[in-house]
Protein backbone atom coordinates (compact mmCIF):
# COMPACT_ATOMS: atom_id res chain seq x y z
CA UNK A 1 32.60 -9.95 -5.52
CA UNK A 2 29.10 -8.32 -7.00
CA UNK A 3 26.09 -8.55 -5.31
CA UNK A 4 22.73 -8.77 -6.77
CA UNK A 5 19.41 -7.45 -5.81
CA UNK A 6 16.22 -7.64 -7.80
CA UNK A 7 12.98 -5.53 -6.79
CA UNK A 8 10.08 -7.13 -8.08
CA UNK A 9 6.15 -5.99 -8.10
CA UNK A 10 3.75 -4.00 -9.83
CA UNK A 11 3.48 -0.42 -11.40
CA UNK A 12 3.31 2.33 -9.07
CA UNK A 13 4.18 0.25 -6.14
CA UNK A 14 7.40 2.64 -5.50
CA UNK A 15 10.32 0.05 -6.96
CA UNK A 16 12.22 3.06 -8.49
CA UNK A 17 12.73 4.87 -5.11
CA UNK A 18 13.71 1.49 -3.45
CA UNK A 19 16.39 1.17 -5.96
CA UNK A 20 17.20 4.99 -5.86
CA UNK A 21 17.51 4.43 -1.94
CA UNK A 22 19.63 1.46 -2.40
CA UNK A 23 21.73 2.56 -4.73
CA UNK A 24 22.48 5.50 -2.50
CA UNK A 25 23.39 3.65 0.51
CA UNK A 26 25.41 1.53 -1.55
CA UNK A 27 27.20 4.47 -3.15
CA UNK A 28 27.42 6.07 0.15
CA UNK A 29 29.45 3.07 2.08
CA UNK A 30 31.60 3.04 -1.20
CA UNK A 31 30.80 0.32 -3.30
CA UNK A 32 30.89 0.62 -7.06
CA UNK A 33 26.75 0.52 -7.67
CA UNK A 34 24.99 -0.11 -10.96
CA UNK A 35 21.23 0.59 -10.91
CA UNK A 36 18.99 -0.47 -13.89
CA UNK A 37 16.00 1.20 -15.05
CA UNK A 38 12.46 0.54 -14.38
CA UNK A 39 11.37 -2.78 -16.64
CA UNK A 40 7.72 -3.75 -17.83
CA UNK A 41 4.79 -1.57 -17.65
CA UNK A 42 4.98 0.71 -14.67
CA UNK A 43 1.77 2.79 -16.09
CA UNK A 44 -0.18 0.16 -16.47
CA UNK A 45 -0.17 -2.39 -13.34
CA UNK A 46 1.94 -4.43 -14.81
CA UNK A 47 5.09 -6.60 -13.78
CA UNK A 48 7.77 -4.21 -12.87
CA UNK A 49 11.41 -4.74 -12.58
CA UNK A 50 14.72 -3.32 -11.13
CA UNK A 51 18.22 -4.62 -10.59
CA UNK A 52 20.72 -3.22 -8.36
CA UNK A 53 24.16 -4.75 -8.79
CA UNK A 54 26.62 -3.02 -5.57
CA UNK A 55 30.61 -4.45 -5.58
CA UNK A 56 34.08 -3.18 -5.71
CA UNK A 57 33.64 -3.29 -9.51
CA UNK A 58 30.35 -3.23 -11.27
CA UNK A 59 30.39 -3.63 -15.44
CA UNK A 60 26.37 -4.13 -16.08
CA UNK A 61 23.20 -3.28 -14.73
CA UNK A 62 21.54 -6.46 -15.61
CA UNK A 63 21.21 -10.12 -13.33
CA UNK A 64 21.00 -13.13 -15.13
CA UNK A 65 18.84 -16.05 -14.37
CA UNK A 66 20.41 -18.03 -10.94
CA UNK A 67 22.40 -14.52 -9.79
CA UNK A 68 19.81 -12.67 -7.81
CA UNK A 69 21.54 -12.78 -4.26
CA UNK A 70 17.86 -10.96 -2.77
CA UNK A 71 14.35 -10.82 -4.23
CA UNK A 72 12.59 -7.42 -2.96
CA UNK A 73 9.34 -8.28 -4.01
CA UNK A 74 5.89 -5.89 -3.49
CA UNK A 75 3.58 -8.75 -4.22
CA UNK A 76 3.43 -12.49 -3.53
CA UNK A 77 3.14 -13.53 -6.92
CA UNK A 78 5.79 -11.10 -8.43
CA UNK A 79 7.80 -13.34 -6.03
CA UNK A 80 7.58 -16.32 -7.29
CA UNK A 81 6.86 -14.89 -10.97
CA UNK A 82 11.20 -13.99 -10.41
CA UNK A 83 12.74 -17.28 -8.82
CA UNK A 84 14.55 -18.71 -11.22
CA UNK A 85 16.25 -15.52 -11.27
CA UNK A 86 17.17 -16.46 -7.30
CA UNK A 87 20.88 -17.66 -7.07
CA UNK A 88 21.22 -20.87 -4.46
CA UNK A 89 21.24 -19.75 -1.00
CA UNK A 90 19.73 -16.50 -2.20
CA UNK A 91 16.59 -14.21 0.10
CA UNK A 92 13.42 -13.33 -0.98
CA UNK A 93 12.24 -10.52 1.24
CA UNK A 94 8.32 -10.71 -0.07
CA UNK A 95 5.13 -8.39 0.96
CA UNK A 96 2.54 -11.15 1.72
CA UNK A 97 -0.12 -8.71 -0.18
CA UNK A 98 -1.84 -10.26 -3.42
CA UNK A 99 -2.52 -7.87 -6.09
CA UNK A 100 -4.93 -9.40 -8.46
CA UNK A 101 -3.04 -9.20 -12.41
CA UNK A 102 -5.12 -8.69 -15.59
CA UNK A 103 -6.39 -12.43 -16.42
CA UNK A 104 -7.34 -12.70 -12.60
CA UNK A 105 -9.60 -9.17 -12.89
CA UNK A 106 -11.00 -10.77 -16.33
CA UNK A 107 -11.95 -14.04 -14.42
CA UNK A 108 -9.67 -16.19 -17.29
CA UNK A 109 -7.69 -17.34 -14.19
CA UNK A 110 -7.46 -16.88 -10.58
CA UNK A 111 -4.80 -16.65 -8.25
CA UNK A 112 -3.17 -19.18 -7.28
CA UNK A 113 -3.25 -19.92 -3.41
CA UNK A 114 -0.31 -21.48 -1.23
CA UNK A 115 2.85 -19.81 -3.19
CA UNK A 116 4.81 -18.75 -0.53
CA UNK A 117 4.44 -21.94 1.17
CA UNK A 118 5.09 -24.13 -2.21
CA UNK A 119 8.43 -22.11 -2.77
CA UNK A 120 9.09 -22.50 0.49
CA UNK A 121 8.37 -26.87 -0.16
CA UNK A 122 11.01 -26.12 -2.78
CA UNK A 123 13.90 -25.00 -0.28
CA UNK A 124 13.78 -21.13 -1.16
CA UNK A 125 14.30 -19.17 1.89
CA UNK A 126 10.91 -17.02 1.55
CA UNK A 127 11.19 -14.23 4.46
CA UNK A 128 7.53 -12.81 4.46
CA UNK A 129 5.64 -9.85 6.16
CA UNK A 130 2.48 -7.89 5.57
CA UNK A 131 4.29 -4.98 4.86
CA UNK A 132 0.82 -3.14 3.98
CA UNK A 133 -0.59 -3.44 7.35
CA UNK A 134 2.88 -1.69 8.52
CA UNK A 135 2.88 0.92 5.39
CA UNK A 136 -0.88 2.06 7.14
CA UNK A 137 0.26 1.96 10.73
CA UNK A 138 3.21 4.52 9.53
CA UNK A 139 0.83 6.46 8.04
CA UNK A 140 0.23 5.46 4.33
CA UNK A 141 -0.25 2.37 2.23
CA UNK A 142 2.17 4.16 -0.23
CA UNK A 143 5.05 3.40 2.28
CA UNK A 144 5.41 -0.19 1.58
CA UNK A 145 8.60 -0.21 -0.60
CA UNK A 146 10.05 1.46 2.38
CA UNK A 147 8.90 -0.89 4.73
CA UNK A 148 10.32 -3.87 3.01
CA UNK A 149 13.50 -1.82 2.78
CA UNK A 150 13.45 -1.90 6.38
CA UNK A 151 13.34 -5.60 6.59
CA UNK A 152 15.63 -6.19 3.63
CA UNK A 153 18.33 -3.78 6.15
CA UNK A 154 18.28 -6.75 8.59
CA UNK A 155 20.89 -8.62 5.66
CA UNK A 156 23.39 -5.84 5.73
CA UNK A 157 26.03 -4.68 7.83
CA UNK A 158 24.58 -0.86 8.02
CA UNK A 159 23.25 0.68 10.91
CA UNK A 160 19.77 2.23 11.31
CA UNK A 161 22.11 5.54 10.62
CA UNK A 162 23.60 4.98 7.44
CA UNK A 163 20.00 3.73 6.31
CA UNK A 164 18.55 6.90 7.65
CA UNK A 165 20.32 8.94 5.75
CA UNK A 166 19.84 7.44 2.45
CA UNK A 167 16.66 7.47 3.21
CA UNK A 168 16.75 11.56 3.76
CA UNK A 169 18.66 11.84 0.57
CA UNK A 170 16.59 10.31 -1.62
CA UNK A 171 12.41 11.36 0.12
CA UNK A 172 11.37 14.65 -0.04
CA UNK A 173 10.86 16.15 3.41
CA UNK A 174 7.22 16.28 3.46
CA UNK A 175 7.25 12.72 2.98
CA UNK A 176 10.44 11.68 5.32
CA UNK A 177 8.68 11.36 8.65
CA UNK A 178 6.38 8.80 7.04
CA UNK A 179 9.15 6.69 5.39
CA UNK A 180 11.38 7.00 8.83
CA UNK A 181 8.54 5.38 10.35
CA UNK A 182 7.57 2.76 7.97
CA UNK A 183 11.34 1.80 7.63
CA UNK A 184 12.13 1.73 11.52
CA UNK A 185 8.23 -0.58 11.73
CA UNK A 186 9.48 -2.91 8.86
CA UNK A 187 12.89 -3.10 10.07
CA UNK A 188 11.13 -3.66 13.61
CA UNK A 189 8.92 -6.27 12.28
């Protein structure tokens, strides 16, 4: 059976080290792991995508519409922007953060209030967190990729260990205290 993760948000938000870190854990506890590349316009702000697809045999990197087993997303509306990508019974693990997009900073539209809530109306299992707030009390805002990792962990049969170490694998050690601690806080949370 293949499992399907999507991680969801906006350039420069850190999606390509959360899939680098779960594609090593996944590696590491021996499942056959495809990871795709960064989608849309990480340079810009824009809607980035990633898919990680982990099972005992793995042919493509890319999820289809209704196959998405989790949702990692950075930013509320990146979260619901995905959810028809969501298979039924399917996660989203969601930063509650808001991160105004283009026509929002041009004032042609504003952002829309009550999402997680309306998807939640809808039957999606929305599990939500101000990961931002956690990012700054581990030390940066630039930790919360990692701290959504940490709450994402709660769905999988690893122990803090095995995370720990894919997390050492893939930060560089200046950086590794801070992402120890914003994983163990989101994981915590």
């Amino acid at each position: 059976m293949v499992r399907n993760i999507m991680i969801v948000g906006v350039g420069g938000q850190g999606s390509l080290l959360a899939s680098k870190l779960l594609g090593r854990l996944l590696l590491d506890a021996g499942y056959d792991v495809k990871v795709s590349e960064v989608h849309g316009m990480s340079q810009r702000g824009g809607s980035v995508v990633t898919y990680v697809r982990y099972g005992d045999k793995v042919y493509s990197p890319v999820i289809d519409k209704g196959e998405a087993d989790f949702i990692v997303s950075f930013e509320q509306l990146e979260a619901v922007r995905w959810l028809e990508y969501l298979a039924p019974g399917g996660v989203i693990v969601t930063n509650e953060q808001k991160i105004d997009p283009m026509p929002v900073i041009t004032g042609a539209a504003e952002y829309p209030e009550g999402i997680l809530e309306a998807a939640r109306a809808k039957g999606v299992k929305v599990d939500s967190m101000d990961a931002l707030s956690i990012a700054e009390k581990a030390g940066s805002s630039k930790a919360v990729n990692i701290a959504l990792m940490g709450r994402l962990s709660k769905y999988f049969p690893f122990d803090n260990e095995t995370w720990l170490r894919a997390i050492e694998a893939c930060v560089p050690p200046k950086f590794l205290e801070l992402n120890v601690r914003a994983f163990e806080l989101g994981r915590a949370e």
